[in-house]
N, C-alpha and C. Protein backbone atom coordinates (compact mmCIF):
# COMPACT_ATOMS: atom_id res chain seq x y z
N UNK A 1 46.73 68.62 69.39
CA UNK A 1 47.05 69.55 70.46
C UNK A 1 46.29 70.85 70.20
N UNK A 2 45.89 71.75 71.40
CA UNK A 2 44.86 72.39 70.90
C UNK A 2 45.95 73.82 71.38
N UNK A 3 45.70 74.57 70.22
CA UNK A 3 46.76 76.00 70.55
C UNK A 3 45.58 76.68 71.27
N UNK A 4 45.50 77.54 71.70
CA UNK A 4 44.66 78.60 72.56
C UNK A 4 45.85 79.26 73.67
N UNK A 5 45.68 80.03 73.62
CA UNK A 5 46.21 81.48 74.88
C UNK A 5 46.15 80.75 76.00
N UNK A 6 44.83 80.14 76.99
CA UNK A 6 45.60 79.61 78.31
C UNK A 6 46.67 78.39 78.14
N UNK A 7 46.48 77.09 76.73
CA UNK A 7 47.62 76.38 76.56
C UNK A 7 48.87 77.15 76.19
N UNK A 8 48.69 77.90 75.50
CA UNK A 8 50.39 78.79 75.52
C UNK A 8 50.35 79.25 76.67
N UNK A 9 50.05 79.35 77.47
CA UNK A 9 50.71 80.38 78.73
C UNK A 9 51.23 79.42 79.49
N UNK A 10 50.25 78.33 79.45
CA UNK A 10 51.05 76.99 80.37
C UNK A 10 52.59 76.82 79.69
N UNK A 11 52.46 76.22 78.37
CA UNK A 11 53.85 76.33 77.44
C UNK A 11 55.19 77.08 77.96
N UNK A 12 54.52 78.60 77.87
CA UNK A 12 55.45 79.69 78.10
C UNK A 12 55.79 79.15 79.76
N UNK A 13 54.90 79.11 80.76
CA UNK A 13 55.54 78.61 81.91
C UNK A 13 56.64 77.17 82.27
N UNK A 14 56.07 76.19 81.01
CA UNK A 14 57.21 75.09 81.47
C UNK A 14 58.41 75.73 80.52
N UNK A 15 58.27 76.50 79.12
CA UNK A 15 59.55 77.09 79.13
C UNK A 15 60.74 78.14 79.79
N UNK A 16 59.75 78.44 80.86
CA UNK A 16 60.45 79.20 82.13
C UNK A 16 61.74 78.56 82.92
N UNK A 17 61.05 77.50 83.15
CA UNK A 17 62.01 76.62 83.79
C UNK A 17 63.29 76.68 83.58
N UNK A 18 63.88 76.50 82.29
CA UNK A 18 65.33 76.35 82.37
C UNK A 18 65.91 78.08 82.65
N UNK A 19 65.08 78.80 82.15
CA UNK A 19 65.46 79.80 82.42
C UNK A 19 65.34 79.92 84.53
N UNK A 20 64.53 80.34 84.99
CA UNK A 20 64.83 79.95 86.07
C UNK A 20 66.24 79.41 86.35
N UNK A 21 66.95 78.55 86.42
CA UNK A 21 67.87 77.41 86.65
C UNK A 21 69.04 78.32 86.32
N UNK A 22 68.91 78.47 84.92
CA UNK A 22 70.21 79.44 84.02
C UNK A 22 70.59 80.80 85.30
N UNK A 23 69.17 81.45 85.10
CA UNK A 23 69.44 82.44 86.15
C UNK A 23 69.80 82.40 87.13
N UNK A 24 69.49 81.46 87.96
CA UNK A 24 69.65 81.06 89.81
C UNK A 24 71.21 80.75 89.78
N UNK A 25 71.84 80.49 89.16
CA UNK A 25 72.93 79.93 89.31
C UNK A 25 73.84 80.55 88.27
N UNK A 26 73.32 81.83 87.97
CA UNK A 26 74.15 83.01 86.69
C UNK A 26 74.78 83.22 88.18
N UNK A 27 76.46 83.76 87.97
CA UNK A 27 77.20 84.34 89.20
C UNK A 27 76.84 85.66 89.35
N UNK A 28 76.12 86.23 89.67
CA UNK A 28 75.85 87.24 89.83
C UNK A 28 74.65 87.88 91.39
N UNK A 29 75.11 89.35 91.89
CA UNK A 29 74.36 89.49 93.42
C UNK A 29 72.35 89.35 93.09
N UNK A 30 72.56 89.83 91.64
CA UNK A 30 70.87 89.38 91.71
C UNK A 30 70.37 88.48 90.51
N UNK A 31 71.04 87.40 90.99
CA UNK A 31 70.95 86.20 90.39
C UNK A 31 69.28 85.53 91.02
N UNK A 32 69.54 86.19 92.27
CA UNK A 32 68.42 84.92 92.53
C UNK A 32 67.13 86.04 92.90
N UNK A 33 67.16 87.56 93.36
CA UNK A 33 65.85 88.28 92.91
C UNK A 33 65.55 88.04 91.62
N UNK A 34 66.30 87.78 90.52
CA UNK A 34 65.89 87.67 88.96
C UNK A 34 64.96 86.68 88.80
N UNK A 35 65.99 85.57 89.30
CA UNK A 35 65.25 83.81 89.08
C UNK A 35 63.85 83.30 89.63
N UNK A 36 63.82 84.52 91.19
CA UNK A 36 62.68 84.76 92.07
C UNK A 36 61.47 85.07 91.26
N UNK A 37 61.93 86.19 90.28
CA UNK A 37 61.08 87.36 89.58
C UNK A 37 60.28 86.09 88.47
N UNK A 38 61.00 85.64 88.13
CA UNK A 38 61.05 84.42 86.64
C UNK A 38 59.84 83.69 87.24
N UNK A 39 60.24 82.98 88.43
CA UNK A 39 59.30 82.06 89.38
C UNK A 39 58.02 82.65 89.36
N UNK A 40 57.59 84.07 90.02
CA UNK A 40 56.57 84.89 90.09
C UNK A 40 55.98 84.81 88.61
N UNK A 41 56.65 85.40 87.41
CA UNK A 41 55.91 85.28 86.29
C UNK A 41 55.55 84.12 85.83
N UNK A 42 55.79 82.98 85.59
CA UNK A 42 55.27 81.49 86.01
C UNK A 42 54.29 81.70 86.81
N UNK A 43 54.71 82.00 87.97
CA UNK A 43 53.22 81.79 88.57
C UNK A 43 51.80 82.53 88.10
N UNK A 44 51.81 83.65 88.19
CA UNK A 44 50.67 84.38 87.28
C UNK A 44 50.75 84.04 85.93
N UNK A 45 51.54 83.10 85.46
CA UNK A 45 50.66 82.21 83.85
C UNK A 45 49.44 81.63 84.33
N UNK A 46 50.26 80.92 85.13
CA UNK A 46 49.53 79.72 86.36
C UNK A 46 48.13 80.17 86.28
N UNK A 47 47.65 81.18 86.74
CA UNK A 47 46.59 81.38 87.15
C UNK A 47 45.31 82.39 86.27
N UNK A 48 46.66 82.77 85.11
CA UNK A 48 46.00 83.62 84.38
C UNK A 48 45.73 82.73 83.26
N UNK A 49 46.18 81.62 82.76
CA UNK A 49 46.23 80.32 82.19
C UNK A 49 44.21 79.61 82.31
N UNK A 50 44.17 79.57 84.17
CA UNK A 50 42.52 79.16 84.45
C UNK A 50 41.77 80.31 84.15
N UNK A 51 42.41 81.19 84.53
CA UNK A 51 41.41 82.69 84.32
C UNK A 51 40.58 82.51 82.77
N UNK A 52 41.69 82.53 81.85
CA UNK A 52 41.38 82.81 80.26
C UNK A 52 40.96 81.53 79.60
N UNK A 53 41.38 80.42 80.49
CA UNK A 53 40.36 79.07 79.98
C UNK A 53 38.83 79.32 80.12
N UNK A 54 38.37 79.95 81.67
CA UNK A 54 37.57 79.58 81.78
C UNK A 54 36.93 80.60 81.29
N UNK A 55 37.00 81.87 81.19
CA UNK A 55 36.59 83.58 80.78
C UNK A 55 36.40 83.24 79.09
N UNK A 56 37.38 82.82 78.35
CA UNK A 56 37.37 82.37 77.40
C UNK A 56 36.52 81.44 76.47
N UNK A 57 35.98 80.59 77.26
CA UNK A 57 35.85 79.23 77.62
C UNK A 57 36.82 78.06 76.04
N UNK A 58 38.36 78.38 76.80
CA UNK A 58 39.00 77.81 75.63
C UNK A 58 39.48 76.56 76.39
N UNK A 59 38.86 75.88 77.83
CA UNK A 59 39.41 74.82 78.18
C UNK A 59 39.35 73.72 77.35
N UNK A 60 40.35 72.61 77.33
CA UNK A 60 40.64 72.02 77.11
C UNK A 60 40.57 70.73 77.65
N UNK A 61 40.62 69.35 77.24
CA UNK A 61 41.26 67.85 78.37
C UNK A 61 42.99 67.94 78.22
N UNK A 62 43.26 68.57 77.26
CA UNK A 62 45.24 68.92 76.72
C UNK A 62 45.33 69.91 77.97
N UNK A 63 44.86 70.80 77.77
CA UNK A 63 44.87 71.93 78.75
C UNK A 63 44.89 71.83 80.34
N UNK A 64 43.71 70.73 80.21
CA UNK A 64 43.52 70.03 82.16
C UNK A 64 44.39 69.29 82.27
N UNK A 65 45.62 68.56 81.20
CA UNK A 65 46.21 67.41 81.61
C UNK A 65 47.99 68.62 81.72
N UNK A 66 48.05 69.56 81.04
CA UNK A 66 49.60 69.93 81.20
C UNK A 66 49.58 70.85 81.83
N UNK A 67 48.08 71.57 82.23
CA UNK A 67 48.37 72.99 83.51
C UNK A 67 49.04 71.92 84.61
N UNK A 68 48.62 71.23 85.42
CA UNK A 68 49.24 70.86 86.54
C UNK A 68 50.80 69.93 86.63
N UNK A 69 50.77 69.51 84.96
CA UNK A 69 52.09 69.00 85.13
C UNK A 69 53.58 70.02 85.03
N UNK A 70 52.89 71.31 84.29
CA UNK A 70 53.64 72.48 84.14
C UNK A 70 53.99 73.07 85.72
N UNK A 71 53.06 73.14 86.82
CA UNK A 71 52.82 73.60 87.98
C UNK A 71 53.83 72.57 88.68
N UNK A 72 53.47 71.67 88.61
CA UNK A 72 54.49 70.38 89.21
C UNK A 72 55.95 70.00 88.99
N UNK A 73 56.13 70.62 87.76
CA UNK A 73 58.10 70.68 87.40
C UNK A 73 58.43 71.86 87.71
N UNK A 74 57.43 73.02 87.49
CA UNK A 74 58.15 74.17 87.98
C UNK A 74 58.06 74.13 89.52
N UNK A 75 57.66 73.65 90.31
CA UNK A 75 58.02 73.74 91.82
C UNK A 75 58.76 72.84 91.84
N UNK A 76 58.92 71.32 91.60
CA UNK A 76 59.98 70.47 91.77
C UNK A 76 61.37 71.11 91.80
N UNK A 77 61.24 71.58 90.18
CA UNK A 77 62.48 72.61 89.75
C UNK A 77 63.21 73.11 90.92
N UNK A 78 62.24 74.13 91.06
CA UNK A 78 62.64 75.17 92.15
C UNK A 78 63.05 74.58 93.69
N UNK A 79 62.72 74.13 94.15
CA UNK A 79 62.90 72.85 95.30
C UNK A 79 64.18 72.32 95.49
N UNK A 80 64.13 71.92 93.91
CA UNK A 80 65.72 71.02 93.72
C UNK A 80 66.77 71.79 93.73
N UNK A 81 66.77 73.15 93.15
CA UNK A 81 67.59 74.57 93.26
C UNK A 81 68.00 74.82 94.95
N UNK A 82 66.81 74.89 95.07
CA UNK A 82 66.77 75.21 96.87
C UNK A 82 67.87 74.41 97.98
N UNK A 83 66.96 72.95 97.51
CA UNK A 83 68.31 72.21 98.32
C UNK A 83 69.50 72.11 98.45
N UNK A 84 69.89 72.39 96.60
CA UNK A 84 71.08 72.31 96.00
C UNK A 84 71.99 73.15 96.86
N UNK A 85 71.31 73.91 97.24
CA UNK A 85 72.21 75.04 98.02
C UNK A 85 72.20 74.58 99.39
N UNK A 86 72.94 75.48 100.36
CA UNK A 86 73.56 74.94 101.83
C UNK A 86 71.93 75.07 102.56
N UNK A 87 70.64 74.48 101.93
CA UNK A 87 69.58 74.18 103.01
C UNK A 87 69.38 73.96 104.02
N UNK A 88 70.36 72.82 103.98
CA UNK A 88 69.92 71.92 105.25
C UNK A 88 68.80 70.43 105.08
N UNK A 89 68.89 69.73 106.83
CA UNK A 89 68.18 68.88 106.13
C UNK A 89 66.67 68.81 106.25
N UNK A 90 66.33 70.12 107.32
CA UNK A 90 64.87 70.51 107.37
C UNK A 90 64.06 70.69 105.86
N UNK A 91 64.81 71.88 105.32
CA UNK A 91 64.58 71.88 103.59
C UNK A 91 64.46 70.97 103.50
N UNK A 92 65.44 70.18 103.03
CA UNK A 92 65.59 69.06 102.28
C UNK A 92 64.28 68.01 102.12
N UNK A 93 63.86 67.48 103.58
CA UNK A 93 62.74 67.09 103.73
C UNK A 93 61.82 67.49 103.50
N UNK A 94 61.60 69.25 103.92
CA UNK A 94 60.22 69.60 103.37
C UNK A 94 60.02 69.61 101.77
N UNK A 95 61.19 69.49 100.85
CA UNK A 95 61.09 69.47 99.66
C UNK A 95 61.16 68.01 99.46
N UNK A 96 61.03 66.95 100.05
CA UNK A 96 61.32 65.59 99.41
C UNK A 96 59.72 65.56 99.85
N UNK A 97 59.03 65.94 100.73
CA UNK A 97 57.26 65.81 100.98
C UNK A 97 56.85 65.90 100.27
N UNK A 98 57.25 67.48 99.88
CA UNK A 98 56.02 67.92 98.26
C UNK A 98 56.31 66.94 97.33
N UNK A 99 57.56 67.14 96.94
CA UNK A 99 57.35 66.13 95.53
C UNK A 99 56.97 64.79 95.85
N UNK A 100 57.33 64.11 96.76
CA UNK A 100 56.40 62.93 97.21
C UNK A 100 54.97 62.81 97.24
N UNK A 101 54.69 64.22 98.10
CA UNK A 101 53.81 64.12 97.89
C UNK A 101 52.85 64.32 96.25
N UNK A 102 53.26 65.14 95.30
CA UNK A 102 52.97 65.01 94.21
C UNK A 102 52.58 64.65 93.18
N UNK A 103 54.04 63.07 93.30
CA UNK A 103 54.26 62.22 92.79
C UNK A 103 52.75 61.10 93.21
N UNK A 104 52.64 61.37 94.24
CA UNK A 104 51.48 60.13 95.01
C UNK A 104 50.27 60.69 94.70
N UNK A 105 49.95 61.79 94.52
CA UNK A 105 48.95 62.68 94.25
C UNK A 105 48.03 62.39 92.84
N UNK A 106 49.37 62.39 92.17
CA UNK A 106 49.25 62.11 90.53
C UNK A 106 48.98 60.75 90.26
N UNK A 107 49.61 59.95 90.76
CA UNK A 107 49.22 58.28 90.60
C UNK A 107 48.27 58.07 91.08
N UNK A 108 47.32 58.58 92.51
CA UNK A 108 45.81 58.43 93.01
C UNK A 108 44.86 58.80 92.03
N UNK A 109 45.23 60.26 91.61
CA UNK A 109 44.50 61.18 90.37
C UNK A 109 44.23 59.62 89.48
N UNK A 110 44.96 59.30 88.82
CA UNK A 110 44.99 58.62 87.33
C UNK A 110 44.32 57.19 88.06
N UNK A 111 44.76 56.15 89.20
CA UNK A 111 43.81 55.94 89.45
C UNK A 111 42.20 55.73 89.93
N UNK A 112 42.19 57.05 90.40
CA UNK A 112 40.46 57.35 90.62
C UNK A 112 39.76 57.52 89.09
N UNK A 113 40.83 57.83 87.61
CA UNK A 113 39.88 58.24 86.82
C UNK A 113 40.01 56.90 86.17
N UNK A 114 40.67 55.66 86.59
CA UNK A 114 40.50 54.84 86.14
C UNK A 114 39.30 54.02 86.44
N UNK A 115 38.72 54.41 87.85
CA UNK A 115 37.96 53.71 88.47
C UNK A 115 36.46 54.80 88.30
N UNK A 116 37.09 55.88 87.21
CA UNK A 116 35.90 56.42 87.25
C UNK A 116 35.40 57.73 88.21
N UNK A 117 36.37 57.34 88.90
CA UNK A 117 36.04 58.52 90.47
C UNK A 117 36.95 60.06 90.59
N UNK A 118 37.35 60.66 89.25
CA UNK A 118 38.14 61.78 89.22
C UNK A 118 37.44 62.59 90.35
N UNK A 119 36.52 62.52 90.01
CA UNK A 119 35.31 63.91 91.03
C UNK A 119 36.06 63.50 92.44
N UNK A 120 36.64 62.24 93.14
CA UNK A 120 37.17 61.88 94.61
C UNK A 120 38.20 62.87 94.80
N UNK A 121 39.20 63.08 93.78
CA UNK A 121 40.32 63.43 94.49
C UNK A 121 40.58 65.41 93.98
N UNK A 122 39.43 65.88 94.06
CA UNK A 122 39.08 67.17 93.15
C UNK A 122 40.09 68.17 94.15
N UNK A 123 40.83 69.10 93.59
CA UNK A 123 41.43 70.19 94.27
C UNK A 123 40.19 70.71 95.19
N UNK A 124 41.02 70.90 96.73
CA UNK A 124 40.03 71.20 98.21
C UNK A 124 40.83 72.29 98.33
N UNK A 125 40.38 72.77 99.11
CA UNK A 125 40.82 74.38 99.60
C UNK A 125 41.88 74.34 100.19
N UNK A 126 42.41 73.11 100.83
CA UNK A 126 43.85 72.55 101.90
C UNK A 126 44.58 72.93 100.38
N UNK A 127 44.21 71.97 99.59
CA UNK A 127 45.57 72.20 98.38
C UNK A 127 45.64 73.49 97.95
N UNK A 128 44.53 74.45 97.62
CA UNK A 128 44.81 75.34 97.22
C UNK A 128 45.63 76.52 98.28
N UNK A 129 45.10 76.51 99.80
CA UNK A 129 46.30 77.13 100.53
C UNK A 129 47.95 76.53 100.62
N UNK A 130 47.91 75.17 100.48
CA UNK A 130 48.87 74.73 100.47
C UNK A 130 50.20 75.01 99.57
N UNK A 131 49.61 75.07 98.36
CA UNK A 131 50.06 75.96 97.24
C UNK A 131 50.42 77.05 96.81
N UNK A 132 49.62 78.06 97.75
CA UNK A 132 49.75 79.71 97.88
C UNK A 132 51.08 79.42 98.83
N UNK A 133 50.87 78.87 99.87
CA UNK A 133 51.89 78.84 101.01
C UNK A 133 53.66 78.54 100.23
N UNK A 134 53.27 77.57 99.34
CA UNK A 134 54.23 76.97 98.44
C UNK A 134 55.14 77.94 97.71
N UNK A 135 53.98 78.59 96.88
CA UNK A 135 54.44 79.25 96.41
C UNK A 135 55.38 80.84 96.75
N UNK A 136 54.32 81.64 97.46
CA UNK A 136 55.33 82.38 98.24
C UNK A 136 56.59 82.36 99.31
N UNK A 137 56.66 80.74 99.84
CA UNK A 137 57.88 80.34 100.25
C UNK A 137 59.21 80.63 99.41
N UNK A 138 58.80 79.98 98.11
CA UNK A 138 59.38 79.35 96.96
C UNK A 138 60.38 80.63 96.24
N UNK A 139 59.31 81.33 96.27
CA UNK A 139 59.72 82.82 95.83
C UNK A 139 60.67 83.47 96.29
N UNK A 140 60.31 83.70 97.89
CA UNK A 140 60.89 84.30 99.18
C UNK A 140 62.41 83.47 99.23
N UNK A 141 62.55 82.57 99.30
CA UNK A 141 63.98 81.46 98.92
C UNK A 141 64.40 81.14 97.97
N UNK A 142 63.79 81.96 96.67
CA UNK A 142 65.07 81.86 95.92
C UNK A 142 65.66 83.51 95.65
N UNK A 143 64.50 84.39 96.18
CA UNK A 143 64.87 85.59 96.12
C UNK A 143 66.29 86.12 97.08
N UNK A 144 66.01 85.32 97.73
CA UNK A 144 67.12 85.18 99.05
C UNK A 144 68.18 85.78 99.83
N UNK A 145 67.55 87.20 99.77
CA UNK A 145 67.65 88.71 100.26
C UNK A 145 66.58 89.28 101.37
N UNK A 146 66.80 90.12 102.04
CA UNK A 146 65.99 90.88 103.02
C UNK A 146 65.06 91.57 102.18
N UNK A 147 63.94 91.86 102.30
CA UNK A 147 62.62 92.50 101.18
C UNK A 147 61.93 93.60 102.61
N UNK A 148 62.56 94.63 101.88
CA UNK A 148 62.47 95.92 102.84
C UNK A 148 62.09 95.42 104.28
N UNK A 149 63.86 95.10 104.56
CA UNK A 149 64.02 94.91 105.82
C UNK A 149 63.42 93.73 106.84
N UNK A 150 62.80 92.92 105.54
CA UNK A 150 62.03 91.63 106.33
C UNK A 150 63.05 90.59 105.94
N UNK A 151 63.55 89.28 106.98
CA UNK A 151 64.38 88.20 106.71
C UNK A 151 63.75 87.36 105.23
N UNK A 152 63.41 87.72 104.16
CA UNK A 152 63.15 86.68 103.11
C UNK A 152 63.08 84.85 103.37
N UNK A 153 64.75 84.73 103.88
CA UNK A 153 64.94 83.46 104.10
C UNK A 153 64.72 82.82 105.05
N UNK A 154 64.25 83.60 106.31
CA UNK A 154 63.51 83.06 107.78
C UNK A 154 61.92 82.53 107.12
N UNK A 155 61.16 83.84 106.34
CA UNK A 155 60.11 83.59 106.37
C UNK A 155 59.47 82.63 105.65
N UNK A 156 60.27 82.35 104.17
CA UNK A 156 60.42 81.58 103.57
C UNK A 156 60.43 79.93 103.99
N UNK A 157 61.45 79.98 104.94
CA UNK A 157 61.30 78.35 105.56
C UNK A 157 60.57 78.20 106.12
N UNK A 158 60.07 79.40 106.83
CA UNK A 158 58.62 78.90 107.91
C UNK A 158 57.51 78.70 107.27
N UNK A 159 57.50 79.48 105.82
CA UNK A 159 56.13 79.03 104.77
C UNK A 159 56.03 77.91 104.17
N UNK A 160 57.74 77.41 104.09
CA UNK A 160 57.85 76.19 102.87
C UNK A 160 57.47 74.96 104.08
N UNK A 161 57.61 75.21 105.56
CA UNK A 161 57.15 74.24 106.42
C UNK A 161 56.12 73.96 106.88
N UNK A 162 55.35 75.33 106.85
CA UNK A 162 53.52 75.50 106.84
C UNK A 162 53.61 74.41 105.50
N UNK A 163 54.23 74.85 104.31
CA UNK A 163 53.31 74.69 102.71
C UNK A 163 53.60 72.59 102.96
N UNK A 164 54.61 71.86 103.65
CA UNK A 164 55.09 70.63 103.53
C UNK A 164 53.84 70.06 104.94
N UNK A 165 53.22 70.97 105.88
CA UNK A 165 52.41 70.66 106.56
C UNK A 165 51.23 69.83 106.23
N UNK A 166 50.54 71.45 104.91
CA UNK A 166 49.55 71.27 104.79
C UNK A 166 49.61 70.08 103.77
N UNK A 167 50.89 69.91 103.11
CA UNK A 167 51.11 69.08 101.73
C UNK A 167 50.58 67.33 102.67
N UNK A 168 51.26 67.27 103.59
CA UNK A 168 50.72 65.97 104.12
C UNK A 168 49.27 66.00 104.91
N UNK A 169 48.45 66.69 104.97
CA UNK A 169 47.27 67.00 105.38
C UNK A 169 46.39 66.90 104.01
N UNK A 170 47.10 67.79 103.40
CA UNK A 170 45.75 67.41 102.03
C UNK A 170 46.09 66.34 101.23
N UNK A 171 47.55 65.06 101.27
CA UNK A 171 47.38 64.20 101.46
C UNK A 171 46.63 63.42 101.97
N UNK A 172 46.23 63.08 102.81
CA UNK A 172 46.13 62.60 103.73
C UNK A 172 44.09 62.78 103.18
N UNK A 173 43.70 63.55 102.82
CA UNK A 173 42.30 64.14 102.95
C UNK A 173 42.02 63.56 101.53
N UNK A 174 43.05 63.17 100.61
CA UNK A 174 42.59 62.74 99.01
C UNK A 174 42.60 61.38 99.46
N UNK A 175 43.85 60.91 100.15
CA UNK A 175 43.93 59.09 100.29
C UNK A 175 42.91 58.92 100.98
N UNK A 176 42.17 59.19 102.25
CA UNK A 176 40.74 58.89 103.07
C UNK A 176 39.80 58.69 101.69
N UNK A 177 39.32 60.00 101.06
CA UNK A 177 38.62 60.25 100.22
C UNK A 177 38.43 58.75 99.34
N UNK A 178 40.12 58.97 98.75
CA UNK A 178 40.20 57.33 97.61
C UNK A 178 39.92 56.19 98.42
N UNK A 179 40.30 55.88 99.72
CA UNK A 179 39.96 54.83 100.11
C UNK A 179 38.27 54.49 100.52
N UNK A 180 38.06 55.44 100.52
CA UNK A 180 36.09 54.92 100.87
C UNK A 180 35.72 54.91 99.51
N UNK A 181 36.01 55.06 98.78
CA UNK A 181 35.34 55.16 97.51
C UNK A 181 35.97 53.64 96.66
N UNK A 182 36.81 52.86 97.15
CA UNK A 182 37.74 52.05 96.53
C UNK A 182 37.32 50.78 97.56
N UNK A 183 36.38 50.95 98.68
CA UNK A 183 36.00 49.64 99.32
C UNK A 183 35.29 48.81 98.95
């Protein structure tokens, strides 16, 4: 296992997680700006994680294989929090997409590099808005307060329904991809 600063930061982000969880569901009125806050710092590991791999150049194949699985439990996580609560079944669905979609994402991944074809299913710009969208939903709903005077939790569902949009679109743009390449 290779120690380096962007693999600890990934680290430090999947050890976020339970914290997250602990917090969201501490009884308390800012239980969930806290847990929100937690989410946010996770996320700028996230990114400060590629920053210092690549600035660094301390990347890794350890490094390429647990940034996205770290990225992938901590939104599941958060998702599953989400629903847990009086969602609904719009939520509900848009959170059973992502991780579906995810889940399907990851099994294409592993088989394209079985077949050789990692370069097919390469992060596109759909995933990467999809993700931003994700993420500031994610935030916005668990923060789950008005943010100077803006509905948090209106805007939030309308992002997490953009972010479950684009999630079956850039689906949709990796499976095409795998399937011409797999004929």
């Amino acid at each position: 296992m290779t120690f380096s600063i962007p693999n600890l930061l990934t680290w430090l982000r999947i050890a976020l997680i339970p914290l997250i969880v602990v917090t969201y569901y501490y009884p308390h009125p800012l239980s969930g700006p806290v847990s929100a806050f937690i989410f946010a710092l996770a996320g700028v590991t996230d990114w400060l994680d590629g920053y210092l791999a690549r600035r660094l150049e301390q990347t890794s194949q350890f490094g390429a294989f647990l940034d996205p699985v770290a990225d992938k439990l901590m939104v599941a996580t958060a998702l599953v929090l989400l629903v847990d609560n009086p969602g609904g079944v719009l939520l509900t669905l848009a959170a059973v997409v992502i991780i579906g979609r995810e889940i399907a994402i990851s099994a294409l991944r592993e088989w394209m590099a079985q077949l050789g074809q990692s370069g097919a299913v390469a992060v596109s710009w759909i995933g990467k808005l999809k993700t931003t969208a994700q993420m500031v939903a994610i935030f916005l709903l668990l923060y789950g307060q008005p943010i100077l005077a803006l509905p948090s939790m209106s805007i939030g569902m309308v992002l997490l329904y953009v972010a479950a949009g684009l999630t079956l679109w850039s689906m949709f743009h990796y499976l095409r991809a795998a399937m011409r390449i797999s004929e």
